[in-house]
Protein backbone atom coordinates (compact mmCIF):
# COMPACT_ATOMS: atom_id res chain seq x y z
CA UNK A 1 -13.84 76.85 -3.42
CA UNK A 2 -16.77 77.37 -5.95
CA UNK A 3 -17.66 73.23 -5.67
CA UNK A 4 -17.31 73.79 -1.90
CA UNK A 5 -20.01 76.43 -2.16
CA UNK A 6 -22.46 74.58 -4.23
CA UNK A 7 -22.17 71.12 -1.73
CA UNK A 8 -22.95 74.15 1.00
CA UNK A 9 -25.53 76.40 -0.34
CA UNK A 10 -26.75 73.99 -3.30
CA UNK A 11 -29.49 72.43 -0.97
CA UNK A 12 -30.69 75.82 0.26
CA UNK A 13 -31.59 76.87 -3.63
CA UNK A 14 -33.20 73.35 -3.97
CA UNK A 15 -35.51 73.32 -0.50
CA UNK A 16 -35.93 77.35 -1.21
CA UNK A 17 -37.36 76.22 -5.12
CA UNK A 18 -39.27 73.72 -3.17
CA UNK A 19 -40.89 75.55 -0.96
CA UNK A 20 -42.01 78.46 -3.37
CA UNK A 21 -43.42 75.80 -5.50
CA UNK A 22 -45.55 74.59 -3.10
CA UNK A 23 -46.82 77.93 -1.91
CA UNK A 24 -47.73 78.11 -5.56
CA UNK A 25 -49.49 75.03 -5.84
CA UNK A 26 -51.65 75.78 -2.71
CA UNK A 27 -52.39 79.32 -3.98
CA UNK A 28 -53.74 77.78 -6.89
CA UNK A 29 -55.70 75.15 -4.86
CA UNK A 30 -57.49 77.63 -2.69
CA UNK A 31 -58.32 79.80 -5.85
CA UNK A 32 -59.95 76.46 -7.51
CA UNK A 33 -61.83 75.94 -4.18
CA UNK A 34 -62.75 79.41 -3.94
CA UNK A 35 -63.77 79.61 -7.92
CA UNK A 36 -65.91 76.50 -7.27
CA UNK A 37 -67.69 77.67 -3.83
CA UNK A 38 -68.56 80.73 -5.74
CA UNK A 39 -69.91 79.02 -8.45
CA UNK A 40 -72.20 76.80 -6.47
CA UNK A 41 -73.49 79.16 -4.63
CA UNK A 42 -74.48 81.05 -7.68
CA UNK A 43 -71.74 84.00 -7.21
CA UNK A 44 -70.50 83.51 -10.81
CA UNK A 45 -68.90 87.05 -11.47
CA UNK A 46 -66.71 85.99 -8.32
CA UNK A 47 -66.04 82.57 -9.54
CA UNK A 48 -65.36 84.24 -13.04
CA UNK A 49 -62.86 86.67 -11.28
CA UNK A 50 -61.09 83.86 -9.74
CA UNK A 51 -60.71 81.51 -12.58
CA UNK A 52 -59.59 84.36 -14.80
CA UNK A 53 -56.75 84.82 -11.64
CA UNK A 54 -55.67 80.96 -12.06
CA UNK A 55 -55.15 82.01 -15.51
CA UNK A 56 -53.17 84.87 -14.84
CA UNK A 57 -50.69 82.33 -12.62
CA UNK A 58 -50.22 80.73 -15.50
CA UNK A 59 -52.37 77.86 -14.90
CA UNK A 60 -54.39 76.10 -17.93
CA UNK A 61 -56.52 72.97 -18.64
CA UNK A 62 -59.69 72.24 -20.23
CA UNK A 63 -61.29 71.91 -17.11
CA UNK A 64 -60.43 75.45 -16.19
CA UNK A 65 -62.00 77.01 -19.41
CA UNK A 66 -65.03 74.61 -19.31
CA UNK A 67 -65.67 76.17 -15.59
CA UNK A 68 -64.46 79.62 -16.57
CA UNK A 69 -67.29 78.91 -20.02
CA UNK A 70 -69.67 77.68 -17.73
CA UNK A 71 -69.72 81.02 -15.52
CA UNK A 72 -69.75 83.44 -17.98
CA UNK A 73 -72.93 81.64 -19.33
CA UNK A 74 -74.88 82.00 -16.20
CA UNK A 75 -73.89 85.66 -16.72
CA UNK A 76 -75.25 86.04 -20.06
CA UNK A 77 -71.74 86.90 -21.21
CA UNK A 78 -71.92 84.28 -24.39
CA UNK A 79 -69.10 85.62 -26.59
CA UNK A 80 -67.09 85.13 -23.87
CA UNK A 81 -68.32 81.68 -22.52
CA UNK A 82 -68.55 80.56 -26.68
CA UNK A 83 -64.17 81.62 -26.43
CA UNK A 84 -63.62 80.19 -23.39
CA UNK A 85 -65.36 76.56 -24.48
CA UNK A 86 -63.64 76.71 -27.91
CA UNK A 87 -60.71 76.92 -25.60
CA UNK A 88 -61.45 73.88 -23.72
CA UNK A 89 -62.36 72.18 -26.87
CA UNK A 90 -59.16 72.91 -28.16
CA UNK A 91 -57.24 71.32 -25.23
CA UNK A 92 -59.79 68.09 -24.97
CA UNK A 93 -61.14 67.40 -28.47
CA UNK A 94 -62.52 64.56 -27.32
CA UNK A 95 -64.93 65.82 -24.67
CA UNK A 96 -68.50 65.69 -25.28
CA UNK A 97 -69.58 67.94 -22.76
CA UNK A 98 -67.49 70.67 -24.02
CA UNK A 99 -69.18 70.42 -27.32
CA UNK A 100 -72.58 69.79 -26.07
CA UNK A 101 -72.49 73.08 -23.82
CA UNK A 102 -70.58 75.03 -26.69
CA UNK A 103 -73.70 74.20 -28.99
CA UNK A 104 -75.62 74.95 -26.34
CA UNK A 105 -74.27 78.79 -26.35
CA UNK A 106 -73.56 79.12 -30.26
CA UNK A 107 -77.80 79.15 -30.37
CA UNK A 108 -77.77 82.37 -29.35
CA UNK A 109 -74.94 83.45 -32.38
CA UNK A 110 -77.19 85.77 -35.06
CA UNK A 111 -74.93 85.16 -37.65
CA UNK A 112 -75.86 81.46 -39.61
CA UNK A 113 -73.31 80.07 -41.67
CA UNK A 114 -73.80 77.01 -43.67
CA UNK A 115 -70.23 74.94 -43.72
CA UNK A 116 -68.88 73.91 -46.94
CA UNK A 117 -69.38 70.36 -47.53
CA UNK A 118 -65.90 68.48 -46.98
CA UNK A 119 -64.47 65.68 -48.58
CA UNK A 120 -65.54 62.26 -46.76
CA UNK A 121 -61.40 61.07 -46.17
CA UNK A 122 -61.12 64.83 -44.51
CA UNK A 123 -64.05 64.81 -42.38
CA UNK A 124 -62.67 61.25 -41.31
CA UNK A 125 -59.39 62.48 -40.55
CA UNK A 126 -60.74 65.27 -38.17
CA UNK A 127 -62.89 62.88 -36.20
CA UNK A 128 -59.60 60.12 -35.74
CA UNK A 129 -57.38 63.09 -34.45
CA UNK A 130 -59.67 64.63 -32.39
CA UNK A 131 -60.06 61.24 -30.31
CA UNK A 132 -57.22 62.26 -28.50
CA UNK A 133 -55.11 65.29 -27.26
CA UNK A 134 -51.83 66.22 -28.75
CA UNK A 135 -49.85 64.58 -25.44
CA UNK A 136 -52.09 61.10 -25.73
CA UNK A 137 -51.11 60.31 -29.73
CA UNK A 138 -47.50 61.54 -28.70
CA UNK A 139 -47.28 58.46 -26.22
CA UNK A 140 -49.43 56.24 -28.65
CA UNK A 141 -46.48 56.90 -30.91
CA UNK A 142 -43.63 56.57 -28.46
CA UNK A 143 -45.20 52.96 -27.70
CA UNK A 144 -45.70 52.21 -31.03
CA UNK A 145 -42.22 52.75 -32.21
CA UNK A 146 -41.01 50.74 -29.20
CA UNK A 147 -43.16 47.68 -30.72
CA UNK A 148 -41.44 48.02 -33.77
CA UNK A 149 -38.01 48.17 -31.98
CA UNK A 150 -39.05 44.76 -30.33
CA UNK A 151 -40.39 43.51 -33.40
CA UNK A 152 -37.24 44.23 -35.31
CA UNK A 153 -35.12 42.33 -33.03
CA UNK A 154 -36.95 39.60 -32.87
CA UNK A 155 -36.73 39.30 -36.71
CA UNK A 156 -32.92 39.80 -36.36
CA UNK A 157 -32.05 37.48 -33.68
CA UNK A 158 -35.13 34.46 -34.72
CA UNK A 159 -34.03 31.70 -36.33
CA UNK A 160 -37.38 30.39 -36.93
CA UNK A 161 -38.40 31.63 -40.50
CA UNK A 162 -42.34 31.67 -39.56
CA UNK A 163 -41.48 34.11 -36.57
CA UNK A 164 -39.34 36.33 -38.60
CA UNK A 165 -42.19 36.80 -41.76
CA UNK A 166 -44.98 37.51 -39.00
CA UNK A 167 -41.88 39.89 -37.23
CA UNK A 168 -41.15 41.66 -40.03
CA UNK A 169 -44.86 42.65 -41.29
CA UNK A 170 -46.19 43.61 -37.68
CA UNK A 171 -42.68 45.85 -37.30
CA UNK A 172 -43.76 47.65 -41.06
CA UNK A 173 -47.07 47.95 -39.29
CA UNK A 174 -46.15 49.22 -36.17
CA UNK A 175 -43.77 51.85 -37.66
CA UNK A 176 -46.11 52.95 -40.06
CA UNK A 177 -48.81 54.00 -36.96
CA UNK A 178 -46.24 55.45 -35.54
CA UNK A 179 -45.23 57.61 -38.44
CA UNK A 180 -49.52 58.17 -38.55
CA UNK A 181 -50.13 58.88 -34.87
CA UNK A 182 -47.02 61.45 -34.52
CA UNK A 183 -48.20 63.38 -36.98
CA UNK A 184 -51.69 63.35 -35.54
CA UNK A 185 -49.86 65.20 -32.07
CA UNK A 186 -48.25 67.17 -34.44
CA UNK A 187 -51.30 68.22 -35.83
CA UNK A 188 -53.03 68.95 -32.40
CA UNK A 189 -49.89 70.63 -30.83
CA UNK A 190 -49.93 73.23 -33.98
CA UNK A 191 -53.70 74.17 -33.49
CA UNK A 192 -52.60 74.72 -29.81
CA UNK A 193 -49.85 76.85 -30.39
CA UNK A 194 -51.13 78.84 -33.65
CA UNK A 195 -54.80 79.51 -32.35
CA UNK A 196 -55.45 81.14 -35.72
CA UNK A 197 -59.06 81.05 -35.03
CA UNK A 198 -60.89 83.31 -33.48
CA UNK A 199 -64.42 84.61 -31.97
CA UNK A 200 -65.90 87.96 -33.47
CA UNK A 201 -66.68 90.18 -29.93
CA UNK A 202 -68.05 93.61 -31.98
CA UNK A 203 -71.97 93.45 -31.72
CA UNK A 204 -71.96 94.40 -35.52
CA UNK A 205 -69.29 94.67 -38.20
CA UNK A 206 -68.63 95.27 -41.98
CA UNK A 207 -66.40 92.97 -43.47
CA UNK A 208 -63.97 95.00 -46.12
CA UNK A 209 -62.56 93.91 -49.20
CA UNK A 210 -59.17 95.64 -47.92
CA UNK A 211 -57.56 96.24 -44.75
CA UNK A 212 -58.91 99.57 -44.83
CA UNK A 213 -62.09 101.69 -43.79
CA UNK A 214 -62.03 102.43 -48.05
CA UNK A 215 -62.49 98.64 -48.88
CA UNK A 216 -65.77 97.63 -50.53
CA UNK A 217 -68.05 96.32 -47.85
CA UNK A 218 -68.72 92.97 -48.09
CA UNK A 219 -71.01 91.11 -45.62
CA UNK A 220 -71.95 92.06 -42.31
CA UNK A 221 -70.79 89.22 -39.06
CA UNK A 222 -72.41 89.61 -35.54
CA UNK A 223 -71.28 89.06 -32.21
CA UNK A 224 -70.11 85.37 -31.07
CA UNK A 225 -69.28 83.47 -34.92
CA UNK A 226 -65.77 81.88 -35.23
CA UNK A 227 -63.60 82.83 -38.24
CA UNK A 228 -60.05 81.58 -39.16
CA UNK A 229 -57.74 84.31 -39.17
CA UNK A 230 -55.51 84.06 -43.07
CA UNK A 231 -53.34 86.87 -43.09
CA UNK A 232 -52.46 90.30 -41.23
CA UNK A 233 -51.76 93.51 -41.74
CA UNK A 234 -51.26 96.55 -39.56
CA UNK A 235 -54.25 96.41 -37.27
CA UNK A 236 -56.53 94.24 -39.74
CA UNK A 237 -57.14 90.47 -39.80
CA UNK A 238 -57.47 88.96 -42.85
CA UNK A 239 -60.29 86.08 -41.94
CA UNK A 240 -62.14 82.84 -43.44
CA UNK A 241 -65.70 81.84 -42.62
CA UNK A 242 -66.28 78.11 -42.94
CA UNK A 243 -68.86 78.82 -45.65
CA UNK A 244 -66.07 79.93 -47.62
CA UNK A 245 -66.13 83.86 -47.77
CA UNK A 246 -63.09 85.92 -46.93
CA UNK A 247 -62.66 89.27 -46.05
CA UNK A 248 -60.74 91.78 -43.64
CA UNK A 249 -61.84 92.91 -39.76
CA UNK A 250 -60.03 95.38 -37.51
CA UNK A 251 -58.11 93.60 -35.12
CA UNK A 252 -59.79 94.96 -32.28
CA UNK A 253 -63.04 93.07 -33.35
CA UNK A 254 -61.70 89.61 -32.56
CA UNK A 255 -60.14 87.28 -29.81
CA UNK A 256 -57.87 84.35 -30.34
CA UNK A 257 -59.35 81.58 -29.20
C-alpha cells in the first residue's frame, strides 16, 4: 500500500519541490535586476535594501557583497561597505577589484596600524592559497589524486622498467600536491566558516586590559579597522590587531566579517 502511494503521489512532491524552487530562483532574479536598476540609476539605499533582501533568502557570492560594498560606498556608509568587501574578499581571494576598491575605502579608516613584518615562507604561503577559492584547490586536489591513481597503475601493470621509474616519481609527485592543495581548501573553507575577524563599527572605543569596564585602558581603535577576534567572554571579545597588540572590546562594538 505505502509503495503504491509513493509511485502515486511521489511525482507530485517532486514537480511541487520543482516548482517552488523555481519561484525561488526567479524571486531572486528580479531582486538582482531590481538591486542593479537601482544602482545605476544612482538609487543606492534601494539597491542596498534589495541586496541586503537576497541575503536574507539565503543567497551569497562575492559578487553580491562586492555590489552590496559598492552601494554602501556611494552612501558614505564605509564601515559597512569596508565589511561587506572583506566579505567578498573572503569568498574570492583572488579578485583584484575587491581589493583595489577595499583599499580604496580603508583610506578613510583613522586608526593606522603598521603590520608586523612576517616571515618570507608565510607571506608566500598566503599569496599561493589565496590564488584560488576553497571549492577551486578542492577540485585541483580531486584531479590530482586521480593522476596519481593513473600513475600508479601504470607502474603496476608496465612492464617496461623506464615507464615504471618515470611512473612511480610523477605518482609521489602528484600525491604529494594533492596532500598540499587539500589542505590549501581546507585552509580557505575554515576562514569561511570561522570568520573570526572582524570590523570595529563604534566611532570611538577604549580597549581594556579585561573583559570589564574596570580593566586598565589600553589604546583607543576608531571606526572601520579589522581585528582578529582571540577569545570570548560574556559580552566581550578578546581581539588581535595585526601590529601585534591585544586587548578586550564589548561585543556590541564589532561585526563578523
Amino acid at each position: 500500500m505505502l509503495k503504491q502511494l509513493l509511485k502515486k503521489y511521489g511525482f507530485i512532491w517532486i514537480w511541487i519541490f520543482l516548482v517552488l524552487n523555481s519561484s525561488a530562483q526567479d524571486s531572486t532574479q528580479l531582486l538582482w535586476e531590481k538591486a542593479n536598476a537601482y544602482y545605476t540609476t544612482e538609487e543606492f539605499q534601494q539597491a542596498i535594501s534589495a541586496y541586503e533582501q537576497i541575503l536574507q533568502e539565503g543567497q551569497e557570492s562575492a559578487k553580491l557583497y562586492f555590489n552590496l560594498a559598492n552601494a554602501y560606498y556611494k552612501t558614505g556608509d564605509v564601515n559597512n561597505a569596508i565589511l561587506n568587501y572583506e566579505r567578498a574578499k573572503l569568498l574570492a581571494p583572488q579578485d583584484e577589484d575587491i581589493q583595489f576598491n577595499l583599499d580604496l575605502a580603508n583610506q578613510s579608516v583613522v586608526t593606522e596600524i603598521e603590520a608586523l613584518p612576517q616571515p618570507f615562507f608565510v607571506r608566500w604561503r598566503s599569496r599561493v592559497v589565496n590564488q584560488f577559492t576553497a571549492d577551486s584547490w578542492s577540485f585541483i586536489s580531486i584531479g590530482a589524486f586521480i593522476l596519481f591513481l593513473g600513475l600508479l597503475a601504470l607502474f603496476i601493470f608496465s612492464k617496461r622498467a623506464g615507464l615504471k621509474r618515470l611512473a612511480f616519481w610523477l605518482g609521489i609527485f602528484a600525491i604529494i600536491f594533492s596532500g598540499f592543495t587539500y589542505s590549501f581548501a581546507d585552509r580557505q573553507k575554515k576562514k569561511i566558516e570561522n570568520r573570526n575577524h572582524a570590523i570595529v563599527f563604534c566611532p570611538r572605543v577604549t580597549v581594556k586590559s579585561a573583559p570589564s569596564q574596570t580593566g586598565t585602558d589600553l589604546f583607543l581603535l576608531y571606526e572601520g579597522v579589522k581585528v582578529q577576534i582571540s577569545d570570548s567572554a560574556s559580552t566581550w571579545k578578546e581581539i588581535r590587531l595585526s601590529d601585534g597588540n591585544v586587548g578586550w572590546l564589548p561585543d556590541s562594538c564589532i561585526v563578523k566579517i
